[in-house]
Every structure is written in C-alpha cells, then in structure tokens.
C-alpha atoms as a PDB file:
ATOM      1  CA  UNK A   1      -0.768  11.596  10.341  1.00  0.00           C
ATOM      2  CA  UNK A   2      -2.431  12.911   7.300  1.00  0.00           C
ATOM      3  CA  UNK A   3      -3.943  16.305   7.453  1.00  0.00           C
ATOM      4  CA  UNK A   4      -7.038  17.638   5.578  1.00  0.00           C
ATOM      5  CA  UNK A   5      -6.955  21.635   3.730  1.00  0.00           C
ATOM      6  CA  UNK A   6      -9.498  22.880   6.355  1.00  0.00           C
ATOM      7  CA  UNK A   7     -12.117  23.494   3.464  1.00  0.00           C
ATOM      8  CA  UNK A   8     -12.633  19.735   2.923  1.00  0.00           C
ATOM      9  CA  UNK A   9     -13.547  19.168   6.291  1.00  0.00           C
ATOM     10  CA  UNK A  10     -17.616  19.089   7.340  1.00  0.00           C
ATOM     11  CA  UNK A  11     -17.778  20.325  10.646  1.00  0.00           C
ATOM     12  CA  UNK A  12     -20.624  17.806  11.777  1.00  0.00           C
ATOM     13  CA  UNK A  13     -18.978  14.844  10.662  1.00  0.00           C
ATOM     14  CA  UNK A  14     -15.495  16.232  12.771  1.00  0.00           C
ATOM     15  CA  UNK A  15     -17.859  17.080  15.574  1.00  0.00           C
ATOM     16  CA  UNK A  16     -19.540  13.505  15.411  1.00  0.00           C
ATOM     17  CA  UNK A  17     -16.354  11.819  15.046  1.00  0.00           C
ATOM     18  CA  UNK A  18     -14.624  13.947  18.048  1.00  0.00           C
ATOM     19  CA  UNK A  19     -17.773  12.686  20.184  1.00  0.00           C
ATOM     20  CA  UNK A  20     -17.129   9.151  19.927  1.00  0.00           C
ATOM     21  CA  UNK A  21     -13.482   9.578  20.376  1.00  0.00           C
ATOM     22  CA  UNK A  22     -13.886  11.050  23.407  1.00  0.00           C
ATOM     23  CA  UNK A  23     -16.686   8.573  24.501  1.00  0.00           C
ATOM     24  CA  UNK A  24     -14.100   5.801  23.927  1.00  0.00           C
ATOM     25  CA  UNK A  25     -12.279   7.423  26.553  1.00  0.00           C
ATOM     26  CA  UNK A  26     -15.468   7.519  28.790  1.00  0.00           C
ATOM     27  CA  UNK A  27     -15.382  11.552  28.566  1.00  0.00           C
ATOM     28  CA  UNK A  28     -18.772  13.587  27.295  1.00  0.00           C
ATOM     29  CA  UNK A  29     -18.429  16.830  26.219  1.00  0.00           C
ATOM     30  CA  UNK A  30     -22.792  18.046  26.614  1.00  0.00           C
ATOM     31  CA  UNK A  31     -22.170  21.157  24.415  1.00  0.00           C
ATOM     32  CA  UNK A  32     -20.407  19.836  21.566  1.00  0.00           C
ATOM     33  CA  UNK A  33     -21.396  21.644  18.486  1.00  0.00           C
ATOM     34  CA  UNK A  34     -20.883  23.325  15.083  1.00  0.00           C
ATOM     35  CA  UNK A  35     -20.804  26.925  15.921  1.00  0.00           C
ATOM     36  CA  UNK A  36     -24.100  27.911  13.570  1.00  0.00           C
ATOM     37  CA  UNK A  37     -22.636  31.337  14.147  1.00  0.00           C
ATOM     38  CA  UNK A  38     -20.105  31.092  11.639  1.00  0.00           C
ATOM     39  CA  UNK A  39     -20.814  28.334   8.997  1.00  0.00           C
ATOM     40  CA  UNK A  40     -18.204  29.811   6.658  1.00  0.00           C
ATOM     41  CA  UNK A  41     -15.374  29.072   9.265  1.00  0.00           C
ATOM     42  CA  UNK A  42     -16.483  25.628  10.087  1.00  0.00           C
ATOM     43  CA  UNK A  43     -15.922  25.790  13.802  1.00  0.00           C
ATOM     44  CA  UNK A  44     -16.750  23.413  16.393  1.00  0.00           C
ATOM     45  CA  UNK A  45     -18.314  24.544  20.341  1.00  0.00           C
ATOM     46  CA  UNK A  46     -16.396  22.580  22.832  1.00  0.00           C
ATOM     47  CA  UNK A  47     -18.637  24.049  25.729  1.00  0.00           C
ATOM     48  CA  UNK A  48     -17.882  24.454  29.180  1.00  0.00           C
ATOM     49  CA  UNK A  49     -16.562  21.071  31.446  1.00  0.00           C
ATOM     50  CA  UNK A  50     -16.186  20.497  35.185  1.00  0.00           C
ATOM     51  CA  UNK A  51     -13.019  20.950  36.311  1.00  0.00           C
ATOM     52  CA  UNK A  52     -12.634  17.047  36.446  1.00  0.00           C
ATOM     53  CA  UNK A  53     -13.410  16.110  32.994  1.00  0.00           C
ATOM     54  CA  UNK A  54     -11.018  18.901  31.941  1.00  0.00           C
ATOM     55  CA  UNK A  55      -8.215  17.084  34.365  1.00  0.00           C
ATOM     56  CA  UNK A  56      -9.378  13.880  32.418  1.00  0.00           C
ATOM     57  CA  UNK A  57      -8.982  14.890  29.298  1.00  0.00           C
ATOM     58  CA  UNK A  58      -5.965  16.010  29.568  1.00  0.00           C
ATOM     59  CA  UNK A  59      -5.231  12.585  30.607  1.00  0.00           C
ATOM     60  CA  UNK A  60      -6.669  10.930  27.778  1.00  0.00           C
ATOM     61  CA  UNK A  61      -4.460  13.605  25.401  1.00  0.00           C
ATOM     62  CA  UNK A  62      -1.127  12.858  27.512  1.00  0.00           C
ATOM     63  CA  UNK A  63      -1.822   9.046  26.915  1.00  0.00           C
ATOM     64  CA  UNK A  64      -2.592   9.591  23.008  1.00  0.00           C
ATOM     65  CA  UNK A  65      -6.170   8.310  23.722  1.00  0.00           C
ATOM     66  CA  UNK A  66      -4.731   4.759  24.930  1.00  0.00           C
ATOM     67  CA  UNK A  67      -5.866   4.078  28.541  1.00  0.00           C
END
C-alpha cells in the first residue's frame, strides 16, 4: 500500500473519499469533517457513533472492507 508525506494530502478530498468508503460498507459517519480548527494539521472529525455502528465498523475493518 502506498503511503502519502502527510503534507500532500487535502483533508476534504481524504474526508470525501473516507465517506464513500464507508458508505460502501452501508456505515454513515453524520459528523465527518475537516477539523476547521486546525487547517495547518489537516485533521479529519470522525464525530460521535451509536454504539452499533461503532460494533459495525469494526466489522467492516476486521473484514478489510470486503463483506
């Protein structure tokens, strides 16, 4: 798997492509975001998730996304 220097990576287009990932898996994460608190750091809000869609995704992770 080929890795990108973190600086080359636009947080929106990792946050966009992280929500349709997971939608392929039938999982929706409603606060998904790029933290606007720290643009310089490029992070991305995974929010808060039922207890259920956390058991799922861990699923999904264990399986390497193939269900």
């Amino acid at each position: 798997m080929t890795t990108k220097n973190e600086q080359d990576v636009d947080p929106y287009a990792a946050a966009e492509a992280l929500r349709a990932a997971l939608a392929e898996v039938g999982i929706t994460l409603p606060s998904l975001r790029v933290d606007m608190a720290s643009p310089a750091l490029g992070l991305i809000e995974l929010g808060s998730v039922r207890a259920d869609v956390a058991v799922r995704l861990t699923e999904a992770l264990r399986l390497g996304g193939h269900q």
